[in-house]
N, C-alpha and C. Protein backbone atom coordinates (compact mmCIF):
# COMPACT_ATOMS: atom_id res chain seq x y z
N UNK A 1 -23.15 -2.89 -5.91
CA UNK A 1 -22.88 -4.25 -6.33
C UNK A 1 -22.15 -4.21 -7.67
N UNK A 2 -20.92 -5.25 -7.85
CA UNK A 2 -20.25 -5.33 -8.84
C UNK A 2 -21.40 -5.42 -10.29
N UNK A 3 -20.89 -5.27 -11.55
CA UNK A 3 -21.87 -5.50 -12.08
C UNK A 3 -22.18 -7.77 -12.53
N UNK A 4 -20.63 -7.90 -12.71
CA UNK A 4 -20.80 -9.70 -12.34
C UNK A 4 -22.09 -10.22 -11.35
N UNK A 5 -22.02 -9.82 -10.02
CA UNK A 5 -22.77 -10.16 -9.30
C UNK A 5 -24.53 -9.45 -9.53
N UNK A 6 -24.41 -8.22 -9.93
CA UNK A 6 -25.78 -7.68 -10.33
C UNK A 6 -26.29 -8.36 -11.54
N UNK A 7 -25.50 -9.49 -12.45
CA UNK A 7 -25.88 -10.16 -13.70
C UNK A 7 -26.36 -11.11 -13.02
N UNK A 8 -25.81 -12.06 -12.13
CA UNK A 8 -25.93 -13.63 -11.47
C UNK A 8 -27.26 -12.97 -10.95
N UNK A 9 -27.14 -12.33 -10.35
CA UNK A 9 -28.27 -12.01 -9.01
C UNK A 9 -29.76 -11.84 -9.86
N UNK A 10 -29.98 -11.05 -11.48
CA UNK A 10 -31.19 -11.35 -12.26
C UNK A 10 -31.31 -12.16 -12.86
N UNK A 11 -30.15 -13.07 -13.08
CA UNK A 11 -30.37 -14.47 -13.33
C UNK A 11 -30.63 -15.20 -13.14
N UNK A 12 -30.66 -15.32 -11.22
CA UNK A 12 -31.29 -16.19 -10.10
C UNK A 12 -32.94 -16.74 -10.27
N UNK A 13 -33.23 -15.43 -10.75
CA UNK A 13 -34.80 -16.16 -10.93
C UNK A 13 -35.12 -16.64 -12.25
N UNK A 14 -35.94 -17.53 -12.48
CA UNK A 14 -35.90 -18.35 -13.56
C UNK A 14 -37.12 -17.45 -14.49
N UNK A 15 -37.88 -16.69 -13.93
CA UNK A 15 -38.89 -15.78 -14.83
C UNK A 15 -38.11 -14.31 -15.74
N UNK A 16 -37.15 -13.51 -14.91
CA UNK A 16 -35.92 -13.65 -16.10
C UNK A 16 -35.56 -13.76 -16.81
N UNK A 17 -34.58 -15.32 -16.56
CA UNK A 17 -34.12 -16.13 -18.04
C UNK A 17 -35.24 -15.86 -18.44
N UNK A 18 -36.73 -16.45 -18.28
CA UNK A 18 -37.79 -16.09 -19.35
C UNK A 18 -37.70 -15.30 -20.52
N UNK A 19 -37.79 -14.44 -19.69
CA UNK A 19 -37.93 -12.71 -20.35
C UNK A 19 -36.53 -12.42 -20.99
N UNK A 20 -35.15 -12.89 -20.67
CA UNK A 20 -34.34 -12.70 -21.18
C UNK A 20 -34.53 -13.57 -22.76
N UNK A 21 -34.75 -14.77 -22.49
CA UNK A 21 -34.82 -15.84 -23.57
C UNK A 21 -35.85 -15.35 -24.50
N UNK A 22 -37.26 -14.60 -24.23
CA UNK A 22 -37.95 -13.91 -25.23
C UNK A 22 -37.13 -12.61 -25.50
N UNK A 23 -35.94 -12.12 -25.09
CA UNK A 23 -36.07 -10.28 -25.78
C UNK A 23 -34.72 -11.18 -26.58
N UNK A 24 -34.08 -12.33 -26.40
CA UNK A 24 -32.98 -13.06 -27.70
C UNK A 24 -33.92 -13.09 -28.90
N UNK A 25 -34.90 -13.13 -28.96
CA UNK A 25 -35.82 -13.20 -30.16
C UNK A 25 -36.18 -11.77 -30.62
N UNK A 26 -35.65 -10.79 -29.84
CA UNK A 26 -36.16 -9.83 -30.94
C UNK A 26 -36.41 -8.34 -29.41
N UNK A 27 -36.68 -7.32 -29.86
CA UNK A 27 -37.79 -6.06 -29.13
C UNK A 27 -38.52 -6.80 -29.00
N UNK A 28 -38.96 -6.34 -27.59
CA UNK A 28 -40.64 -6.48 -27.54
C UNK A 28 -41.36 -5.33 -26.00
N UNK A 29 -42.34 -5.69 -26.43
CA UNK A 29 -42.78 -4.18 -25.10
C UNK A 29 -43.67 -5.30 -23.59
N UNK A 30 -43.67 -4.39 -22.69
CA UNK A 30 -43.91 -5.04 -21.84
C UNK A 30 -45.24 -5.73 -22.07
N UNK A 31 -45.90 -5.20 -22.40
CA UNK A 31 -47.17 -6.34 -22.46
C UNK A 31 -47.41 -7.95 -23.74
N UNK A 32 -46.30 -7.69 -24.09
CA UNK A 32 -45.72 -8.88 -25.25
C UNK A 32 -45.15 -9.55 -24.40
N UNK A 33 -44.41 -8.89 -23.38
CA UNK A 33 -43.77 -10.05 -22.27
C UNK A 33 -44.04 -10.17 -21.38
N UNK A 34 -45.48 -10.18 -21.22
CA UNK A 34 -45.92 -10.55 -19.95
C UNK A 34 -47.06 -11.75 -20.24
N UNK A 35 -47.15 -11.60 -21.73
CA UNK A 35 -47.98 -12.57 -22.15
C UNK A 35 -48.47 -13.93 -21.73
N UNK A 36 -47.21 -14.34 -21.83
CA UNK A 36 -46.88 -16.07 -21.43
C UNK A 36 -46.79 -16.09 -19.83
N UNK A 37 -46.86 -15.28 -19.09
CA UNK A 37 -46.44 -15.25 -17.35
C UNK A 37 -48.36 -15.37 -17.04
N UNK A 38 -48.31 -15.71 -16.10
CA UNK A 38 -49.28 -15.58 -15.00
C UNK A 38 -48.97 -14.80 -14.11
N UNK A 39 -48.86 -13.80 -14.17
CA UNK A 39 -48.00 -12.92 -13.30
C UNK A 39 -48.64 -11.62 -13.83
N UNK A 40 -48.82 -10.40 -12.61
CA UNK A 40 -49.58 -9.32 -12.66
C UNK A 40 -48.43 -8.51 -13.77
N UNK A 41 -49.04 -7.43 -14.36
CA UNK A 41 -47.91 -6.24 -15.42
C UNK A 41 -47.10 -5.69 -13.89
N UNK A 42 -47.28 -5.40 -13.27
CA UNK A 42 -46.69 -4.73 -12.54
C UNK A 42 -45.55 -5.09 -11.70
N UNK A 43 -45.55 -7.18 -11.78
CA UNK A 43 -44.76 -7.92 -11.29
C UNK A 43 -43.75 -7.99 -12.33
N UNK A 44 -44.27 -8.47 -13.83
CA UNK A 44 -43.35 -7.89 -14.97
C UNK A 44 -42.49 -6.78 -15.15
N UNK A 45 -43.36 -5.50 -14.55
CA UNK A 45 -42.38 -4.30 -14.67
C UNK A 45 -41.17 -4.45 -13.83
N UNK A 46 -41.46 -4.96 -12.60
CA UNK A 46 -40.36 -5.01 -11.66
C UNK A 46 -39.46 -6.16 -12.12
N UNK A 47 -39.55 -6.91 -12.54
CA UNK A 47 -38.45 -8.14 -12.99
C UNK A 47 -37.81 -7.22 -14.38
N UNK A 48 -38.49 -6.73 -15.32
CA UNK A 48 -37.35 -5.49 -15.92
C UNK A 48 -36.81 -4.61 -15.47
N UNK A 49 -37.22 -4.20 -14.01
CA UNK A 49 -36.52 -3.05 -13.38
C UNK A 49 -35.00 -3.63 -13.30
N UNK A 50 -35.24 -4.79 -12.59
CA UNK A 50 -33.71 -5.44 -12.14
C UNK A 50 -33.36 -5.99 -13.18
N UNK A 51 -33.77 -6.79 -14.44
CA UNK A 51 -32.96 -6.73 -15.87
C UNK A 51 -32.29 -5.49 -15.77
N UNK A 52 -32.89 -4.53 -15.88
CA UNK A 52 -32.12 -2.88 -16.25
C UNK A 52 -31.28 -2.83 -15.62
N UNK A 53 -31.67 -2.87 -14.10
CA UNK A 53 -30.21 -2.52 -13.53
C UNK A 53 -28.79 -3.42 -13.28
N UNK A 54 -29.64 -4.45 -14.24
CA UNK A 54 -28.19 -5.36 -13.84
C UNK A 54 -27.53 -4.66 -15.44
N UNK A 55 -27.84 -4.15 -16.49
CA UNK A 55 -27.75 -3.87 -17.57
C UNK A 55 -27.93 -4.89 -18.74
N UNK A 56 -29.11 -6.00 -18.08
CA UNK A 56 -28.93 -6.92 -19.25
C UNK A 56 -29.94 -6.39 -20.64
N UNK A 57 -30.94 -5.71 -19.96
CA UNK A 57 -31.34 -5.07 -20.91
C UNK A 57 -31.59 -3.71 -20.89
N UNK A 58 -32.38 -3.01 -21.67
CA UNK A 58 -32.32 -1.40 -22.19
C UNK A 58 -33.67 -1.18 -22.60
N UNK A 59 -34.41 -0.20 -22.18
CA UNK A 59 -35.76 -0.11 -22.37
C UNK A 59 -35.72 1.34 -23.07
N UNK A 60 -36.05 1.36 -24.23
CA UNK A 60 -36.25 2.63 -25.08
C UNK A 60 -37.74 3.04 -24.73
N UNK A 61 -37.84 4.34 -25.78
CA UNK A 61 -38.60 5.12 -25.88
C UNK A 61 -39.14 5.27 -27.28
N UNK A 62 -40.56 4.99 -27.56
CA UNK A 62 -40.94 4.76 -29.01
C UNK A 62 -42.26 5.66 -28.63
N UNK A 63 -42.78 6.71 -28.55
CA UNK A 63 -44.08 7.42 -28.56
C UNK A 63 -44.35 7.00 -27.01
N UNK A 64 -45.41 6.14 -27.07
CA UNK A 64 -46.06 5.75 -25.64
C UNK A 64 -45.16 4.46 -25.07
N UNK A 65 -45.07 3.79 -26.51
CA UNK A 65 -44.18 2.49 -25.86
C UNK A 65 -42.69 2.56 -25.35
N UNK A 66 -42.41 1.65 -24.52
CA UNK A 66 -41.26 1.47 -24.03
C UNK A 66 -40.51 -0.07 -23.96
N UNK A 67 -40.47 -0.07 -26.37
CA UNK A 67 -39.61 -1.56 -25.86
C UNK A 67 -38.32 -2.29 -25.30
N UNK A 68 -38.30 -2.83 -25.09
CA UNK A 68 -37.46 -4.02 -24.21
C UNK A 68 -36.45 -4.69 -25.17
N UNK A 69 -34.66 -4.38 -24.91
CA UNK A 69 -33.97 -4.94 -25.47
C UNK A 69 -33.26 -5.81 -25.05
N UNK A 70 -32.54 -6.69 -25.66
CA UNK A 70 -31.37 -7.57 -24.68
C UNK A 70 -30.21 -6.75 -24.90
N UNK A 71 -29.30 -6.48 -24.27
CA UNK A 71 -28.13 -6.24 -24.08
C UNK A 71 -26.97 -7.30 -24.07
N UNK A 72 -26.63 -7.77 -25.03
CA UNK A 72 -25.65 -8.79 -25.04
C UNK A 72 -24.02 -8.52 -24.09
N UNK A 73 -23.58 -7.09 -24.64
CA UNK A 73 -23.03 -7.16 -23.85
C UNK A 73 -22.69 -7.45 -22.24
N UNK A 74 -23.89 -7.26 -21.60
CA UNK A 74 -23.74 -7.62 -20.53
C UNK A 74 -23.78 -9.11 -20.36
N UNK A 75 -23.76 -9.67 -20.60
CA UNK A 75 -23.82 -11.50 -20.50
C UNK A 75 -22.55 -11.88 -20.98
N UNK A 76 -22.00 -10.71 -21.68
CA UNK A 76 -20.52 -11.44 -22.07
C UNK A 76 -19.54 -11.70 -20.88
N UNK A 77 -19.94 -10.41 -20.20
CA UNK A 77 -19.69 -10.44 -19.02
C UNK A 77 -19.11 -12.24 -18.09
N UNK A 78 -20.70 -12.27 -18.06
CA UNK A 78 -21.25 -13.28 -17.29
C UNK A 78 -20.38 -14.90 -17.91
N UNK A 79 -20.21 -14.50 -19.76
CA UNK A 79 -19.53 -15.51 -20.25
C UNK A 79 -18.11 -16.06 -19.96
N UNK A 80 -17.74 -14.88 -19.77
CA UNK A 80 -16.16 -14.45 -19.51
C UNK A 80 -15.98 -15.31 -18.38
N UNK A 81 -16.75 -15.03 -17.39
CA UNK A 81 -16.42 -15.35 -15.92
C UNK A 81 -16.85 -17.19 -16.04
N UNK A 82 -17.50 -17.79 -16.69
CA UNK A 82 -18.01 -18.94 -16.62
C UNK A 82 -17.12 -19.72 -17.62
N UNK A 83 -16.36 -19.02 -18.64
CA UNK A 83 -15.23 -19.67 -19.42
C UNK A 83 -14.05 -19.95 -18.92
N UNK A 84 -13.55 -19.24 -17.75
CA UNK A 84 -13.05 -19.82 -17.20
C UNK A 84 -12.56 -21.16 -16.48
N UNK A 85 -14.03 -21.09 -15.63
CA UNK A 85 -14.40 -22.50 -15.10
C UNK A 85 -14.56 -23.60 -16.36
N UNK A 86 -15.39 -23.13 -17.36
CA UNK A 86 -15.68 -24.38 -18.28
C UNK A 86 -14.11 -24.85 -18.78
N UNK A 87 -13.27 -24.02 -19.39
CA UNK A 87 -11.82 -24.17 -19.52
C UNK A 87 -11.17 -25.37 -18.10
N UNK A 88 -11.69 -24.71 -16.85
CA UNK A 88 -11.21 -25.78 -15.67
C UNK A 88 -11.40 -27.45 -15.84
N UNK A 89 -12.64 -27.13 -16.12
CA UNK A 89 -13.56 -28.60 -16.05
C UNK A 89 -13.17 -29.46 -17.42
N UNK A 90 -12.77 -28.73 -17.94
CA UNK A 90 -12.82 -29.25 -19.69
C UNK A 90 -11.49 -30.39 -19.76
N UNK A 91 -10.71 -29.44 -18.67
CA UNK A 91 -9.42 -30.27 -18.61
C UNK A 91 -9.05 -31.38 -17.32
N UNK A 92 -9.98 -30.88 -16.46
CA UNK A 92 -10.15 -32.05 -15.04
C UNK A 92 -11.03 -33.02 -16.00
N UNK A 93 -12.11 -33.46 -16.96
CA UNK A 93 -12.26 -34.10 -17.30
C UNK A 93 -11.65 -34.74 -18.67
N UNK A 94 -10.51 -34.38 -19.02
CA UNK A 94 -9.50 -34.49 -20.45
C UNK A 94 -8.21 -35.68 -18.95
N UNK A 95 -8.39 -34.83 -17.98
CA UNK A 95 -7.23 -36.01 -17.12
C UNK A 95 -7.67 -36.96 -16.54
N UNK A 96 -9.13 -37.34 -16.49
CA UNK A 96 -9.66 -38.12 -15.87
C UNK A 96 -10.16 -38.91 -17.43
N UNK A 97 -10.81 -38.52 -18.10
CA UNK A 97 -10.94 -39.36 -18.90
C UNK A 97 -9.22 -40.50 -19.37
N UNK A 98 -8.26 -39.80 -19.45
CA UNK A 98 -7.01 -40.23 -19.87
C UNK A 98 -6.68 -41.11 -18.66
N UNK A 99 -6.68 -40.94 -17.40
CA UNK A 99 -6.78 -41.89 -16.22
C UNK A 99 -7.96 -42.88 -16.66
N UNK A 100 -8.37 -42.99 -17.17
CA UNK A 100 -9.68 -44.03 -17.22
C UNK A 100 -9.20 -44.91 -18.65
N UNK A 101 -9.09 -44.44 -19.24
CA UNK A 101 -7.74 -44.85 -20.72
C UNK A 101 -7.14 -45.89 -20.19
N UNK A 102 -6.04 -45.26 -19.28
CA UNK A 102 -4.86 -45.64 -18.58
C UNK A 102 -5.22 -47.11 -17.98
N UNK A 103 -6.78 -47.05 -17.00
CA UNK A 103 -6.80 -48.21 -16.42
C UNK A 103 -7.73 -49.09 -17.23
N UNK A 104 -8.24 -48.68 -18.16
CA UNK A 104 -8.75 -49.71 -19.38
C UNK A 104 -7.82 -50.65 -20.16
N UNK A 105 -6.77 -50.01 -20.22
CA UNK A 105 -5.22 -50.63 -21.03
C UNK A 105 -5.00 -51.58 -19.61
N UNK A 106 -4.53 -51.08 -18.64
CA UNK A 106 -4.21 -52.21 -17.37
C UNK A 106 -5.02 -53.38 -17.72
N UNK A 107 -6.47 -52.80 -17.83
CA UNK A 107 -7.10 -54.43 -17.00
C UNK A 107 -6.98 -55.33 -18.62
N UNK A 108 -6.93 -54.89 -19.81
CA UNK A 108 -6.87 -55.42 -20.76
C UNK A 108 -5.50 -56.55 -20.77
N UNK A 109 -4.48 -55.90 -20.52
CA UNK A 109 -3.58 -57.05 -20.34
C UNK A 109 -3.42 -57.62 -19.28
N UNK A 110 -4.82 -58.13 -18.52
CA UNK A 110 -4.41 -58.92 -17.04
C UNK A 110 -5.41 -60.18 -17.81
């Protein structure tokens, strides 16, 4: 799998973003992020497995621990591909707003 699509695809689940949105705050080790889940460690480990392999994050080696990083670069990725579209939209709604201009001026002089 491309790596674009291996980013979307651990992004799909919203426990993830979670875990992504706590390692933007900083390291942390798996049992710091499993904290807030209702969810077994072992269901945690596997939702970092596929973080990892999409490369959003990077799991070091500290003695016994193994904390948990974000990888920004990989989301730039993901940015790249979605700036596009936002660039699309930015301007389908810059011609539609100006069409809406357009027929605000009409009905004003009727």
């Amino acid at each position: 799998m491309d790596p674009l699509s291996s980013a979307f695809s651990a992004l799909a689940d919203p426990t993830r973003r979670a875990i992504l949105a706590r390692l933007a705050e900083g390291e942390a080790t798996v049992n710091e992020i499993a904290e807030p889940f209702d969810i077994s460690l072992p269901a945690v480990s596997r939702h970092l497995k596929v973080l990892e392999s999409a490369g959003l994050i990077t799991r070091g080696r500290d003695a016994q621990w193994r904390p948990c990083k974000l990888e920004p670069k990989a989301l730039k990725g993901v940015d790249d591909w979605l700036s596009f579209y936002r660039r699309f939209w930015d301007q389908r709604f810059d011609k539609m707003d100006a069409y809406l201009t357009r027929l605000q001026k009409k009905e004003k002089r009727k």
